[in-house]
C-alpha atoms as a PDB file:
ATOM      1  CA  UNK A   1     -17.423  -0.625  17.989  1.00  0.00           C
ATOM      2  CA  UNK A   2     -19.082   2.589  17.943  1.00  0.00           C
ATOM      3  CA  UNK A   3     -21.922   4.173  15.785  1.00  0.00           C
ATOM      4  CA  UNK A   4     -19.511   6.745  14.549  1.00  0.00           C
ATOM      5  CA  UNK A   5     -17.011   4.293  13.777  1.00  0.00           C
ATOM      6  CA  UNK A   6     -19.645   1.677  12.388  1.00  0.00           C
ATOM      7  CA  UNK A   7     -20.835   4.493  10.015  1.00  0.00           C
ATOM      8  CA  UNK A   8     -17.439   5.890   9.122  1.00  0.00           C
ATOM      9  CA  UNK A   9     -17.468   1.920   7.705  1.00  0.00           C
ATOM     10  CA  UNK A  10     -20.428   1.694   5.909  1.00  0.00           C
ATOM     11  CA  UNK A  11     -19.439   5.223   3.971  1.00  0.00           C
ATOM     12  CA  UNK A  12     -15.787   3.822   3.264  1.00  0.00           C
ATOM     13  CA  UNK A  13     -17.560   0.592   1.536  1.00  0.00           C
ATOM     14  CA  UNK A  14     -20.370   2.791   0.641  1.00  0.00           C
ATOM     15  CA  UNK A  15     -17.634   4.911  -1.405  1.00  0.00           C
ATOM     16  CA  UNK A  16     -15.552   1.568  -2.708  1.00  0.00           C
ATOM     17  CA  UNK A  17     -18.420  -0.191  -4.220  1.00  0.00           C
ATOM     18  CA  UNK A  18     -20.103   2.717  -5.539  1.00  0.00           C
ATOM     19  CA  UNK A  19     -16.923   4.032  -7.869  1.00  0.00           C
ATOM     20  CA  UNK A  20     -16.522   0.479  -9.015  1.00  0.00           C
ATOM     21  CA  UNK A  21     -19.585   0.445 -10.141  1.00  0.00           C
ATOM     22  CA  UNK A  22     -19.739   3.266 -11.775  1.00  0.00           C
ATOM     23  CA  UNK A  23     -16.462   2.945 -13.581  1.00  0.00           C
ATOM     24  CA  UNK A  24     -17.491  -0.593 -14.950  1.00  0.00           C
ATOM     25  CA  UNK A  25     -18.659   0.707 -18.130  1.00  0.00           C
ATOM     26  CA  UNK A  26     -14.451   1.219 -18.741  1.00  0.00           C
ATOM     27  CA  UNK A  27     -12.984  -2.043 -18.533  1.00  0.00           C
ATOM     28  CA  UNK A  28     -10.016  -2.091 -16.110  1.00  0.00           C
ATOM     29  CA  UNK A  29     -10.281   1.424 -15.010  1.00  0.00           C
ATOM     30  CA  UNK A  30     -11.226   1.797 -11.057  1.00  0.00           C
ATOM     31  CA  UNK A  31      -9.753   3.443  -8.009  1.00  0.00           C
ATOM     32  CA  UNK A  32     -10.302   0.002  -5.907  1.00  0.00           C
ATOM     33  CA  UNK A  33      -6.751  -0.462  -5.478  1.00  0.00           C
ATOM     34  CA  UNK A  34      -6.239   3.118  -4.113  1.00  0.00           C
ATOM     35  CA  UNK A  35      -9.010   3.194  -2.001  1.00  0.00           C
ATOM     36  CA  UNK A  36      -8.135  -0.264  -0.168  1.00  0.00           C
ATOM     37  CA  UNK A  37      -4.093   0.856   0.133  1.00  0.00           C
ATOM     38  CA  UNK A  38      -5.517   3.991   1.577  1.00  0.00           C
ATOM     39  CA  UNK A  39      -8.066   2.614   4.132  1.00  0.00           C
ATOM     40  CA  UNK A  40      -4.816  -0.410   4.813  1.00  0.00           C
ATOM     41  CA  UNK A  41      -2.668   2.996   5.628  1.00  0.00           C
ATOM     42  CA  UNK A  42      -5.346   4.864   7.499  1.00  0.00           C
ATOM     43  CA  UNK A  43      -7.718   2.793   8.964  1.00  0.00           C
ATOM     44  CA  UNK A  44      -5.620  -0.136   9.631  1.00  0.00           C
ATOM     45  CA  UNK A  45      -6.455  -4.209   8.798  1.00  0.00           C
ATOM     46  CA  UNK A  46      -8.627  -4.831  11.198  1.00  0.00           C
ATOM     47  CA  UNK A  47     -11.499  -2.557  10.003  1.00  0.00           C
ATOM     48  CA  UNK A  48     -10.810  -2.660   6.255  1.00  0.00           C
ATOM     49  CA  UNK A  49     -10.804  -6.074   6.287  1.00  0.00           C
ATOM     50  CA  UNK A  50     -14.536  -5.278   7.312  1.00  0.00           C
ATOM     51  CA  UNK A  51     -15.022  -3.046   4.596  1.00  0.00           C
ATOM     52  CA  UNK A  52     -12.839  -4.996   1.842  1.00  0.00           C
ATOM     53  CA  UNK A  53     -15.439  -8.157   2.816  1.00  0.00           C
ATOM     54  CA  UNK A  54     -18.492  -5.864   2.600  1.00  0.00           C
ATOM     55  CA  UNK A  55     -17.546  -4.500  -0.528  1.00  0.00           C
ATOM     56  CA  UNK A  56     -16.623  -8.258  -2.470  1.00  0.00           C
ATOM     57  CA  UNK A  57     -19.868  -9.460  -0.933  1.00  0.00           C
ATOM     58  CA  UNK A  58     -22.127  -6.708  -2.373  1.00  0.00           C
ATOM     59  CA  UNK A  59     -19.923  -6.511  -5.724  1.00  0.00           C
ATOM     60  CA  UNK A  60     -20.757 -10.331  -5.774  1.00  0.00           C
ATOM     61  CA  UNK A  61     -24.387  -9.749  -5.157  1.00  0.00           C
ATOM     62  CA  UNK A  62     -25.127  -7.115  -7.094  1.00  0.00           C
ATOM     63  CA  UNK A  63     -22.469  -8.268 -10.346  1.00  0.00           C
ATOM     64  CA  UNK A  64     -24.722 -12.116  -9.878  1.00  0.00           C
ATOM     65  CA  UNK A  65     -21.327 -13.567  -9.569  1.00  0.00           C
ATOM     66  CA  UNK A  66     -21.783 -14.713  -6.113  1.00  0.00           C
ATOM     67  CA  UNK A  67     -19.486 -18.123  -6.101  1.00  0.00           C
ATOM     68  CA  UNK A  68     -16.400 -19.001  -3.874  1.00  0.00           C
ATOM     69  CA  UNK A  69     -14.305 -18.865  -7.596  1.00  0.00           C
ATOM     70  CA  UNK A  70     -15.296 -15.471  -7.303  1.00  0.00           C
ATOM     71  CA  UNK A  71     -15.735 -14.598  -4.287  1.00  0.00           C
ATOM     72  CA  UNK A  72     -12.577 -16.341  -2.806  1.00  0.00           C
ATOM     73  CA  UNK A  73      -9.651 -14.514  -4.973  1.00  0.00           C
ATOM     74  CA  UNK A  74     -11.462 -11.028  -4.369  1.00  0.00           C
ATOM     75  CA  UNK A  75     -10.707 -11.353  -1.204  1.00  0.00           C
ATOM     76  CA  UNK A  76      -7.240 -12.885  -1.057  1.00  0.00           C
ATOM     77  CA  UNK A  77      -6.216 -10.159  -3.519  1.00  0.00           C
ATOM     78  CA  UNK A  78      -7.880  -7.460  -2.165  1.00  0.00           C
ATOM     79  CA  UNK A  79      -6.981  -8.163   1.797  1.00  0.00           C
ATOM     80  CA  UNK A  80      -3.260  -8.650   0.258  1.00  0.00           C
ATOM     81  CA  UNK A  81      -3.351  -5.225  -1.345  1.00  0.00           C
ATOM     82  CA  UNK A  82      -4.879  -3.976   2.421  1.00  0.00           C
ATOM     83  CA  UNK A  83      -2.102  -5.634   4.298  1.00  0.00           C
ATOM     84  CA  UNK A  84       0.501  -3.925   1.702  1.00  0.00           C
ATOM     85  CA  UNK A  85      -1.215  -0.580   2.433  1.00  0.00           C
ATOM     86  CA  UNK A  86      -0.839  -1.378   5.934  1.00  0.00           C
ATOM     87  CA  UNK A  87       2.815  -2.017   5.734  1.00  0.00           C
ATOM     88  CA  UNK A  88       3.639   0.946   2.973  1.00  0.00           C
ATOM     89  CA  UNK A  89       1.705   3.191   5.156  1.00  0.00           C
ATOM     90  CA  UNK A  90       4.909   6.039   5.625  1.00  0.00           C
ATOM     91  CA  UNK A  91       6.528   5.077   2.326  1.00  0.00           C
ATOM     92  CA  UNK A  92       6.492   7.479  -0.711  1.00  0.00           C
ATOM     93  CA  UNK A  93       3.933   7.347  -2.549  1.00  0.00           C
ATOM     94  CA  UNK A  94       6.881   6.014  -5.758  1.00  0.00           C
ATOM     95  CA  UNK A  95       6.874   2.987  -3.301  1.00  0.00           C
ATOM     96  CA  UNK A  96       2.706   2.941  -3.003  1.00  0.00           C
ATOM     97  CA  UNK A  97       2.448   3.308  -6.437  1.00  0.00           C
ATOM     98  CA  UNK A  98       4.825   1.097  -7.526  1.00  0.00           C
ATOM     99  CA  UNK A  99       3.372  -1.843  -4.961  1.00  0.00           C
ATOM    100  CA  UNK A 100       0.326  -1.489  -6.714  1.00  0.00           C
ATOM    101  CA  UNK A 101       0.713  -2.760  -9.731  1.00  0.00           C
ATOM    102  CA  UNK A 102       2.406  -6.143  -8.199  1.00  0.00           C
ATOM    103  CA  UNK A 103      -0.840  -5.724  -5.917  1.00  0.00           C
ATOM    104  CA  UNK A 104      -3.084  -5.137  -9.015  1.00  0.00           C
ATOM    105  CA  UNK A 105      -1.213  -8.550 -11.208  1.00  0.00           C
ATOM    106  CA  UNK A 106      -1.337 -10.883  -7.940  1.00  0.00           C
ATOM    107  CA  UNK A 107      -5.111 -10.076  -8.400  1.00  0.00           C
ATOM    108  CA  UNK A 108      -5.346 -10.978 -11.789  1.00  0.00           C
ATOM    109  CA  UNK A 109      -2.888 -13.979 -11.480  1.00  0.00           C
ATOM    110  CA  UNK A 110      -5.892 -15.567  -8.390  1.00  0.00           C
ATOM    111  CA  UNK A 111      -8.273 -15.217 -11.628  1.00  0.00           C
ATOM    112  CA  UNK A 112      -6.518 -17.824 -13.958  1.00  0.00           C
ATOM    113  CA  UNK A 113      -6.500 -20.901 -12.441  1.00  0.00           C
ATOM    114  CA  UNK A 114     -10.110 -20.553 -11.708  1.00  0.00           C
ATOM    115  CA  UNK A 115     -11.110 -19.517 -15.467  1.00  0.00           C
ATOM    116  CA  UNK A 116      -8.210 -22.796 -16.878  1.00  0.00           C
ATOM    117  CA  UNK A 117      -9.457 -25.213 -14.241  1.00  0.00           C
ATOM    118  CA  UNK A 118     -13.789 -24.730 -13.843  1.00  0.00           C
ATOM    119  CA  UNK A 119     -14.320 -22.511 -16.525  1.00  0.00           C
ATOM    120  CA  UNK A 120     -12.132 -25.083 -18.829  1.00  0.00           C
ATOM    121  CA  UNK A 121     -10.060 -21.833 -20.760  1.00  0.00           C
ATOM    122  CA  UNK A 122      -7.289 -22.290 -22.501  1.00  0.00           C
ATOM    123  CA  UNK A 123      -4.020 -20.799 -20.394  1.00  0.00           C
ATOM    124  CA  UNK A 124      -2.564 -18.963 -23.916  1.00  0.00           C
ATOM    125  CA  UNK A 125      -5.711 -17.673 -24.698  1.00  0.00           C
ATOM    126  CA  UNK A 126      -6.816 -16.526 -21.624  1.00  0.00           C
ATOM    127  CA  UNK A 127      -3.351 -14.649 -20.539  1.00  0.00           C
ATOM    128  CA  UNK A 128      -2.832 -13.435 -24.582  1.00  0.00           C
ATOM    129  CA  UNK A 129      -6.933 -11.813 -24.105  1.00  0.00           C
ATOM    130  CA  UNK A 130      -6.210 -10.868 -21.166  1.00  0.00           C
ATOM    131  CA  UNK A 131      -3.238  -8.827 -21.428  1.00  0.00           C
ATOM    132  CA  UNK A 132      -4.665  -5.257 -22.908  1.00  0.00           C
ATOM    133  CA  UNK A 133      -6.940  -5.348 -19.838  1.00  0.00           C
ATOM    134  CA  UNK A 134      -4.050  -5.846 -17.031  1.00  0.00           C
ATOM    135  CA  UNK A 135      -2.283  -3.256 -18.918  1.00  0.00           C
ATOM    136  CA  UNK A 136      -4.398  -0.495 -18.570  1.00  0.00           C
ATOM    137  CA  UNK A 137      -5.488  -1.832 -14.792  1.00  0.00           C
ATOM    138  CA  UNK A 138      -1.889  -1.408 -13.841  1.00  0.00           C
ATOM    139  CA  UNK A 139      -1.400   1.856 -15.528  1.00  0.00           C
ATOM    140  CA  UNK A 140      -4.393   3.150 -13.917  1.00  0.00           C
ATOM    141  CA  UNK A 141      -3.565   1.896 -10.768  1.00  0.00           C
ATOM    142  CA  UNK A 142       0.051   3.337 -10.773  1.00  0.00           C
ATOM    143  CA  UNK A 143      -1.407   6.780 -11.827  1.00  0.00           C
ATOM    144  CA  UNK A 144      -3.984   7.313  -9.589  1.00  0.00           C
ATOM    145  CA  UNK A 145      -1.874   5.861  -6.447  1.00  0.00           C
ATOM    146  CA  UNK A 146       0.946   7.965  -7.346  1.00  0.00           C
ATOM    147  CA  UNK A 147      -1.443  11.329  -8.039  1.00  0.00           C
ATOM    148  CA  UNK A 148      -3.856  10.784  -5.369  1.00  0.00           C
ATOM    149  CA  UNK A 149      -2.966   8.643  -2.317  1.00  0.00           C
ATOM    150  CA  UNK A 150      -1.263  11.267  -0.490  1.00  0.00           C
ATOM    151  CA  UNK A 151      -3.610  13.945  -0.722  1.00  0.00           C
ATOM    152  CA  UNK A 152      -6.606  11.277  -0.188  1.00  0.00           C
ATOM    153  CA  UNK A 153      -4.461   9.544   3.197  1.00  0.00           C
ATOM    154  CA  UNK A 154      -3.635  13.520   4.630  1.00  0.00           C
ATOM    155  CA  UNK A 155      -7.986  14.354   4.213  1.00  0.00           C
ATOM    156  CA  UNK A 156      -8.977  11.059   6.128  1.00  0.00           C
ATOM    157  CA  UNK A 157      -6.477  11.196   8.840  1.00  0.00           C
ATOM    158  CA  UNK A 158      -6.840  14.684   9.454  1.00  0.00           C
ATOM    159  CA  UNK A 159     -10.729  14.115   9.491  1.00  0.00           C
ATOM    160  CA  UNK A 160     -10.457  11.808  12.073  1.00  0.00           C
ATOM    161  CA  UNK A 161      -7.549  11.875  14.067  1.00  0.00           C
ATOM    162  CA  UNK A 162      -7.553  15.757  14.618  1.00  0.00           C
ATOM    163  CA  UNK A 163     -11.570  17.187  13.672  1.00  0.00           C
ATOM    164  CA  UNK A 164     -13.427  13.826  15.237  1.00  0.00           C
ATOM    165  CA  UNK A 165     -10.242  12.265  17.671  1.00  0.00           C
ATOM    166  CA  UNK A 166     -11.694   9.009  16.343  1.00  0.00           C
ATOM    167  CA  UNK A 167      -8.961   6.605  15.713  1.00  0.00           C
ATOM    168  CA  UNK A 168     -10.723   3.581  13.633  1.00  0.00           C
ATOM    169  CA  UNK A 169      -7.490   1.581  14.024  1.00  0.00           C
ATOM    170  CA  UNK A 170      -6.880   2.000  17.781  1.00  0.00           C
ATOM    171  CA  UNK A 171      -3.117   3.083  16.711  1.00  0.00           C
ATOM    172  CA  UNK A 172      -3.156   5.568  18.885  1.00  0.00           C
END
């Protein structure tokens, strides 16, 4: 790996964690599901599975949440919704958007036997609370993927395919 590709890296997870962060203060509402079906499409699954694990083990860190109940579903969802960009990479972004939102409930879904089983919730409870909160996680998913993934794929691969020639997937 390269220093320009290692720091192309660091300012993809650099970018991830920091608009999570930011956005916590609105429960649900993120661009992490656009931003990991966009570096899936553009930067392929080898390297974003570098940045997807960066990014859950600094969210961990920094959120004190740093356990393999947390840690563990994070990244199955997350390298799932990476391997869908991957795979949707030429599809319309109707498709993208769409496979977000199944991308966005199989991360919530990793979540509940975890909270039932250690955290000792009730399954009811849990999914009836929870509901308002997947809502407006899939809504803002859809949106933004639909709105913005184009646009966002078309800057990064013309940044690096035809300004830098760098090709952080080794596509070709």
């Amino acid at each position: 790996m390269t220093v320009k590709k290692l720091c192309y890296l660091v300012a993809f997870t650099t970018i991830l964690f920091v608009q999570e962060e930011v956005l916590t203060i609105i429960p649900s509402v993120q661009f992490t599901f656009l931003l990991i079906l966009l570096y899936g499409a553009t930067i392929g699954i080898g390297y974003g599975s570098i940045v997807v694990v960066a990014h859950v083990l600094l969210d961990n860190l920094y959120m004190a949440s740093f356990t393999i109940f947390t840690i563990g579903p994070m990244i199955i969802g997350y390298e799932v919704t990476l391997i869908v960009g991957y795979l949707l990479r030429n599809k319309s972004e109707w498709i993208m958007a769409t496979a977000s939102i199944f991308c966005a409930l199989l991360y919530a879904g990793l979540f509940i036997p975890i909270n039932i089983y250690v955290y000792d919730v009730d399954l009811l409870a849990y999914v009836i609370a929870d509901i308002p909160f997947d809502l407006v996680m899939v809504s803002c998913n859809f949106i933004t993927v639909l709105f913005l993934f184009k646009p966002l794929k078309r800057v990064i691969e013309d940044s690096f395919r035809n300004r830098y020639d760098l090709r952080l997937d080794d596509r070709g």
